[in-house]
Protein backbone atom coordinates (compact mmCIF):
# COMPACT_ATOMS: atom_id res chain seq x y z
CA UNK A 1 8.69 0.12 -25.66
CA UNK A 2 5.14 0.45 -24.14
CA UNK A 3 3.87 -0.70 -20.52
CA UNK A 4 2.21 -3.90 -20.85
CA UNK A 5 2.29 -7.63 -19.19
CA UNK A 6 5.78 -8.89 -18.05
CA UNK A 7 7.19 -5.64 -19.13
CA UNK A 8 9.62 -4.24 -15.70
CA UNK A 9 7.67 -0.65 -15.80
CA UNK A 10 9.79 1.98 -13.56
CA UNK A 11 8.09 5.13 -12.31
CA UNK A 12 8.59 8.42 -10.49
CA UNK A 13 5.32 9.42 -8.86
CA UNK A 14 4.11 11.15 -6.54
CA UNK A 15 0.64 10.22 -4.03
CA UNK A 16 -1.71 12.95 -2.17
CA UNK A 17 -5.61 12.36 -1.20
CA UNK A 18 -6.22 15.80 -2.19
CA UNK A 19 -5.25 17.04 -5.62
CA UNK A 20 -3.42 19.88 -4.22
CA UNK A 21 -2.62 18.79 -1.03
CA UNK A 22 0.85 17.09 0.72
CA UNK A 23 2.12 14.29 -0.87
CA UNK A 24 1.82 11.54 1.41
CA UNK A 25 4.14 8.79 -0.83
CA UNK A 26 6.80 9.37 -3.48
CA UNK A 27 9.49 7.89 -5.83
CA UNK A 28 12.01 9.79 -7.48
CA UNK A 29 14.62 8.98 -10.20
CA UNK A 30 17.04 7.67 -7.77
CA UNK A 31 14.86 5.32 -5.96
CA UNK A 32 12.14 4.63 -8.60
CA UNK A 33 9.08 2.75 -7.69
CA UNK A 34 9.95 -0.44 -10.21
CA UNK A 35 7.40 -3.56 -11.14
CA UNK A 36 6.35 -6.23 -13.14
CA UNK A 37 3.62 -4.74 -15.32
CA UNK A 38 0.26 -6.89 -14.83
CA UNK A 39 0.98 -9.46 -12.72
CA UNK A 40 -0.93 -8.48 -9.97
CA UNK A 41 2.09 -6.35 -7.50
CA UNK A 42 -0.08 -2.81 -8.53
CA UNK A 43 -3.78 -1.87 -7.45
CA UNK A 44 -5.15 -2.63 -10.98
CA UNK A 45 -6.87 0.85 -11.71
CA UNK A 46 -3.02 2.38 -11.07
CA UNK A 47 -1.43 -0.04 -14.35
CA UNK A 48 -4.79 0.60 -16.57
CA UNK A 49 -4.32 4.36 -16.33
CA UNK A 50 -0.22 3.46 -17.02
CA UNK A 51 -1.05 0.56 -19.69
CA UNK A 52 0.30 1.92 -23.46
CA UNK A 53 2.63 4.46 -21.83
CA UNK A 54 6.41 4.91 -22.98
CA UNK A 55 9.52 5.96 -21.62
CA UNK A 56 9.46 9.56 -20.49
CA UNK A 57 5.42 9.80 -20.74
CA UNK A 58 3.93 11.40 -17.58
CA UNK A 59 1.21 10.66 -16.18
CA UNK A 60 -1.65 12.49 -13.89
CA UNK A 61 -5.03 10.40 -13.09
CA UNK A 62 -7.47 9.92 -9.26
CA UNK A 63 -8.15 6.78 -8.41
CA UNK A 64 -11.33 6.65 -6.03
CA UNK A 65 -11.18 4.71 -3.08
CA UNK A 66 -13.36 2.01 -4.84
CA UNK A 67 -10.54 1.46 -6.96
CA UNK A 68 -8.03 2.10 -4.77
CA UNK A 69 -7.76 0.85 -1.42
CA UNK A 70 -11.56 0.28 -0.72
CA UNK A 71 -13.77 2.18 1.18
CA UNK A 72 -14.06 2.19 5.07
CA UNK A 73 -15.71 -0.68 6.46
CA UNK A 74 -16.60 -0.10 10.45
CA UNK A 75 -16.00 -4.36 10.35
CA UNK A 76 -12.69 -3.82 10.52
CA UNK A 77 -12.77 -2.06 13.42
CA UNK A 78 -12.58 -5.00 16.52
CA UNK A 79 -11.92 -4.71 20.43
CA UNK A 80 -9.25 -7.24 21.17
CA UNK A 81 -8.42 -8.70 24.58
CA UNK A 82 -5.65 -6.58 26.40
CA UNK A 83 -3.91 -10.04 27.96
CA UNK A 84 -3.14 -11.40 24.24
CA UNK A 85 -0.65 -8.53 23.67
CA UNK A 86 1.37 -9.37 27.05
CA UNK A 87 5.13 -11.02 26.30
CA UNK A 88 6.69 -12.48 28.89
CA UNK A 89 3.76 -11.68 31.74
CA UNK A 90 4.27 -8.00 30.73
CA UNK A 91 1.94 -5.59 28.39
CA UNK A 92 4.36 -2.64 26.25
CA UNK A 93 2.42 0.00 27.19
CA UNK A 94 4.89 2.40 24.56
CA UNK A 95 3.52 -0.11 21.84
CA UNK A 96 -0.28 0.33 22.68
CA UNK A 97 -0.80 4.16 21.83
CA UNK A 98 -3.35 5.42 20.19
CA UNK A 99 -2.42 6.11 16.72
CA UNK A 100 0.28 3.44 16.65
CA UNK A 101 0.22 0.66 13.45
CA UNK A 102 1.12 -2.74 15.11
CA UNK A 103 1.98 -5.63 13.53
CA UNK A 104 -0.06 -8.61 13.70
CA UNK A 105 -0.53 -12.40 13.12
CA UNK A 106 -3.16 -14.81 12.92
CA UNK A 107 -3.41 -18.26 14.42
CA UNK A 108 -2.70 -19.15 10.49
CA UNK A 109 0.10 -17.15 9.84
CA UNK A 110 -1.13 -14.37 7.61
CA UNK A 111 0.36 -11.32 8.96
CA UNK A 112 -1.40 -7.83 8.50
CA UNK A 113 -0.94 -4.31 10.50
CA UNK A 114 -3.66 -2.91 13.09
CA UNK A 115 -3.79 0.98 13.73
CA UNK A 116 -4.40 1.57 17.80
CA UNK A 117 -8.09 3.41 18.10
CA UNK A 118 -8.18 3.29 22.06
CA UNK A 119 -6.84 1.06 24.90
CA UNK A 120 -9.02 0.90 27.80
CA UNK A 121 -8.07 -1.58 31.27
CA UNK A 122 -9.29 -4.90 29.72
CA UNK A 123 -9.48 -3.93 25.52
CA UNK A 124 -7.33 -2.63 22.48
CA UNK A 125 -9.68 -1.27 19.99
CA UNK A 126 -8.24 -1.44 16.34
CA UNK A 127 -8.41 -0.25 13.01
CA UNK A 128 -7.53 -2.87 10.58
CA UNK A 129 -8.66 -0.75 7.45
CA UNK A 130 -5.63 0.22 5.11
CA UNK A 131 -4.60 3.52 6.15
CA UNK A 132 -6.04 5.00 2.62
CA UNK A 133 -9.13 3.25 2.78
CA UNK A 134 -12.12 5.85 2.03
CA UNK A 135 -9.44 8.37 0.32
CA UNK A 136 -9.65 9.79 -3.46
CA UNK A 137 -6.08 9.10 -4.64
CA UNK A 138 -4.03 11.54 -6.97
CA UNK A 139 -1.07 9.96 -8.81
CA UNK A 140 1.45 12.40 -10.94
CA UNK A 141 4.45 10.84 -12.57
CA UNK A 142 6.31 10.17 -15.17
CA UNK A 143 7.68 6.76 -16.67
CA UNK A 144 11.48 6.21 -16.22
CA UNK A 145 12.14 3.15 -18.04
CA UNK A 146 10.08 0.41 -19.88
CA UNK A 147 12.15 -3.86 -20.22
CA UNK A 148 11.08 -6.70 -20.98
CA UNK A 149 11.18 -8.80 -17.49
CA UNK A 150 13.41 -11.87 -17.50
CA UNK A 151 12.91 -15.15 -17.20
CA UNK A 152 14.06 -15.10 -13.14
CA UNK A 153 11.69 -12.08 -12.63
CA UNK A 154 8.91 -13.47 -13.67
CA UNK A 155 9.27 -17.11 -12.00
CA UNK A 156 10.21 -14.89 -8.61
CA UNK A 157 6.95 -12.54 -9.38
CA UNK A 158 9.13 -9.53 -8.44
CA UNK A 159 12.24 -7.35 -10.16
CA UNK A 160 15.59 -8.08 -9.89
C-alpha cells in the first residue's frame, strides 16, 4: 500500500538543520511519528516528498525554511508589558528567563508559545517565531507502516 490521502502513514525519522549535524527531533520504531496522510496534520512539502512511498521505503529530502516553518520575520518579535504576566499581585521571575518558551493566550483564546528575548524593569521582549523558523530542514527515515484510516479517524482528524 502507498502513502496517499486518508491513508494512517507511520514513520521513523529523524530532524537536524544541518545535514550532518545533531538531530534535534526523532521517532523510532517504538514510538513512531503516525498520521493521517493529507489532511493537513504535516507541513505539506514533508507528505509530497513521502507521497507514493511504501512500507519499508526510506526516505532522505531538505525542506527549506520556505517550505518548512517560514522564514524569520522581526514582526514577531514584540515588547510586552511586564504587569500582564503578574498572578496573584506577584511576577515568576523563574518563568521570565531569557531563553525560556512560555505559553500564551489571546483575549480570543488561541493559544501559541513565546520564546523570552530579554526582560527589562517595565518589558518582556519575545520571540513568537517557531523555533525552526529561518532553518534548512533535513528529514531521514524510513516508512513503518502504510492503512487505510477508519471511519472514526478521519471524522476525529487524528489516529487512533
Amino acid at each position: 500500500m502507498k502513502t496517499e490521502k486518508n491513508k494512517v502513514v507511520s514513520v521513523t525519522y529523524e530532524l537536524r538543520t544541518d545535514k550532518n549535524g545533531e538531530i534535534i527531533d526523532s521517532a523510532n520504531e517504538n514510538n513512531p511519528l503516525n498520521f493521517i496522510f493529507g489532511n493537513g496534520m504535516m507541513l505539506p512539502e514533508f507528505e509530497k516528498n513521502l507521497e507514493n512511498l511504501s512500507e519499508n521505503d526510506t526516505f532522505d529530502f531538505m525542506l527549506t525554511p520556505e517550505n518548512g516553518y517560514g522564514l524569520r520575520n522581526e514582526e514577531n518579535i514584540a515588547e510586552l508589558p511586564l504587569n500582564i504576566f503578574e498572578q496573584n499581585g506577584k511576577i515568576d521571575e523563574n518563568l521570565l528567563k531569557p531563553g525560556n518558551i512560555i505559553p500564551l493566550q489571546d483575549n480570543r483564546g488561541n493559544r501559541f508559545n513565546g520564546k523570552v528575548i530579554s526582560v527589562t524593569d517595565n518589558t518582556v521582549k519575545l520571540d513568537f517565531n517557531h523555533p525552526l523558523a529561518g532553518e534548512n530542514l533535513y528529514f531521514t527515515g524510513k516508512i513503518i507502516s502504510v492503512r487505510d484510516a477508519s471511519k472514526e479517524e478521519l471524522e476525529h482528524g487524528h489516529v487512533h
